[in-house]
Protein backbone atom coordinates (compact mmCIF):
# COMPACT_ATOMS: atom_id res chain seq x y z
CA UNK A 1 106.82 87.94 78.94
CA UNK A 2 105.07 90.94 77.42
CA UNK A 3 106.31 92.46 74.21
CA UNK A 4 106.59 96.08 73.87
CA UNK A 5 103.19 96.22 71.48
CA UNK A 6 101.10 94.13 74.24
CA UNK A 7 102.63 96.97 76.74
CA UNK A 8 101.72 100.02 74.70
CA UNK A 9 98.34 98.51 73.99
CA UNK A 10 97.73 97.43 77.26
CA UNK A 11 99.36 101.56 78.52
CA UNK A 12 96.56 102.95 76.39
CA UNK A 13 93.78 100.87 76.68
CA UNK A 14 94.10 100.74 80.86
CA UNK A 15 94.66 105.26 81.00
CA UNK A 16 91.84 105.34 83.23
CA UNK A 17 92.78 103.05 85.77
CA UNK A 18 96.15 104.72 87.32
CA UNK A 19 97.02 101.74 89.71
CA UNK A 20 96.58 99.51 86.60
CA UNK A 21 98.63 101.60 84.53
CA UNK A 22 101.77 101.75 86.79
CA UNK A 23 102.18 98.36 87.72
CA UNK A 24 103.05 97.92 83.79
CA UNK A 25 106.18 100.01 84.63
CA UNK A 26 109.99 98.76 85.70
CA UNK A 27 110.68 100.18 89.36
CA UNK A 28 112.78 102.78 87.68
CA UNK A 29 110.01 103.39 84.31
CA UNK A 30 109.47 106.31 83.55
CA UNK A 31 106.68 108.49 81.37
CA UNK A 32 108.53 111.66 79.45
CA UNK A 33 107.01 114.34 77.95
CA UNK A 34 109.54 116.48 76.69
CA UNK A 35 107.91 119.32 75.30
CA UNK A 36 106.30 119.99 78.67
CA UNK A 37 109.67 121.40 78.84
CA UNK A 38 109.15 124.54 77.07
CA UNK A 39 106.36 125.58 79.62
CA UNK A 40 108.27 125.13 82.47
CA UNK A 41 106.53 121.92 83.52
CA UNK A 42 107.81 118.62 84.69
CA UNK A 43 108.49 116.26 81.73
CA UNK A 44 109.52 112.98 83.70
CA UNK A 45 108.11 111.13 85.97
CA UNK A 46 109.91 108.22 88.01
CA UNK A 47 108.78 105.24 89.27
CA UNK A 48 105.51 103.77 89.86
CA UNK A 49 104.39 105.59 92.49
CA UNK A 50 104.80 108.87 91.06
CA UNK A 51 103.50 107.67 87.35
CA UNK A 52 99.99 106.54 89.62
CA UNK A 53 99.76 110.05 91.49
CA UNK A 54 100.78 111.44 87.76
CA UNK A 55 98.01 109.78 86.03
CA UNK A 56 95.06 110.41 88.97
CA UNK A 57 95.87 113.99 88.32
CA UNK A 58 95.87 113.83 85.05
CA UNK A 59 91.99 112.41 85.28
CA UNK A 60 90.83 114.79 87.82
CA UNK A 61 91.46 117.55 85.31
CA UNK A 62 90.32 115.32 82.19
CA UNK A 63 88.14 112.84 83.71
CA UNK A 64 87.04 111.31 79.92
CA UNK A 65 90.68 111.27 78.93
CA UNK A 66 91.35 108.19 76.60
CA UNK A 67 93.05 107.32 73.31
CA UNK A 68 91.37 106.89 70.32
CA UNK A 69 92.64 106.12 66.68
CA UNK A 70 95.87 104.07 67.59
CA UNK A 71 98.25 103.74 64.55
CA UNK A 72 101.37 101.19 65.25
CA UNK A 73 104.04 102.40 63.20
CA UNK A 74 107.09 100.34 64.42
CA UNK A 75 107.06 97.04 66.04
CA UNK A 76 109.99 95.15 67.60
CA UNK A 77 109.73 93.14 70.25
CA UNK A 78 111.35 95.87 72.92
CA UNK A 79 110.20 99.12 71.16
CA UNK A 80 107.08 100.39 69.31
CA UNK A 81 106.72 103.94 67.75
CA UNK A 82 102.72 104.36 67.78
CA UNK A 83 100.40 108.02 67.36
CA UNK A 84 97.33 108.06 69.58
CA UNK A 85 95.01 110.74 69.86
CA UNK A 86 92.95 112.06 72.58
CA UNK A 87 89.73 114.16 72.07
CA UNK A 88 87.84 115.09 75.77
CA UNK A 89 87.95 117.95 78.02
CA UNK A 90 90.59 119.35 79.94
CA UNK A 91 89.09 121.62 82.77
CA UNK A 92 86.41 122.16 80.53
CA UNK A 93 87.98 123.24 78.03
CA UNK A 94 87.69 121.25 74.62
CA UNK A 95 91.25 119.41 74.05
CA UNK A 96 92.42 117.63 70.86
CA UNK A 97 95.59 115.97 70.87
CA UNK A 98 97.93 113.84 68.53
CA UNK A 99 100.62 112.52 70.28
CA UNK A 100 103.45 110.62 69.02
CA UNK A 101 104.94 107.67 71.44
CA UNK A 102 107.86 105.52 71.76
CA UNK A 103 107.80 102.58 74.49
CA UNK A 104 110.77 100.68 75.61
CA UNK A 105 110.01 97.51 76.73
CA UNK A 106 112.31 95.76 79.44
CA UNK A 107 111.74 91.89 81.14
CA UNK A 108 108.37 92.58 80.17
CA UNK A 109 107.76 95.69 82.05
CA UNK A 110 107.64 99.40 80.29
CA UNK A 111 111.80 101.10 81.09
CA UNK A 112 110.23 104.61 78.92
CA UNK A 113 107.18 106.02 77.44
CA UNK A 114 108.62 109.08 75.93
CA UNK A 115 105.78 110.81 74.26
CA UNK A 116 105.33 113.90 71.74
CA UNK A 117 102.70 116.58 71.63
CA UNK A 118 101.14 119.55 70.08
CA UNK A 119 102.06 122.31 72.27
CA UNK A 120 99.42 124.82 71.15
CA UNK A 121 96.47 122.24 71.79
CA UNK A 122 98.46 122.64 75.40
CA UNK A 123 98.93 126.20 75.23
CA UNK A 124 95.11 126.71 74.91
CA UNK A 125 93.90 124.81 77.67
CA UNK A 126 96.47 126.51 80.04
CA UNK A 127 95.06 129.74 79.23
């Protein structure tokens, strides 16, 4: 059974394959972004299905989106607290993120990703 690290590494690692990606999730995982939030966007999405549809859109409009300098902070075996950053384009536009993500880990499937962001680096590629 998969610990929550393998999960979070294997999460970032597989971004760019969507179908990959959600298969790593419970039936009921879910991906959060609750600052999203604050810009009247969707912050949660559901179930595998939706986390795959999610992520393809997510690479249509970023198409060389992928993590780079992964820092584990806490490890147990059912949650890890990592930062990940991303630095690609985002409808052309030049986008530079930090985010800040917790996984919870459940029979060896990802129950949450709830992840935190910097909203300007948002703000400025929503124009």
């Amino acid at each position: 059974m998969k610990t929550a690290k393998e999960l979070l590494y294997e999460y970032l690692e597989k971004i760019q394959t969507p179908k990959d990606v959600a298969r790593l999730f419970a039936e009921d995982g879910a991906i959060e972004l609750p600052y999203l939030k604050s810009l009247n966007g969707n912050y949660r999405t559901k179930g595998n299905d939706a986390i795959e549809k999610m992520l393809t859109g997510l690479l249509k409009q970023a198409p060389g989106f992928h993590f780079i300098n992964i820092q584990l902070l806490i490890d147990t075996p059912e949650q890890v607290f990592a930062e990940y950053e991303v630095d690609t384009l985002f409808d052309g536009k030049p986008y530079k993120q930090l985010y800040m993500g917790r996984l919870v880990a459940e029979n060896g499937k990802i129950k949450l990703i709830r992840e935190g962001m910097d909203m300007i680096a948002v703000t400025k590629i929503k124009g």
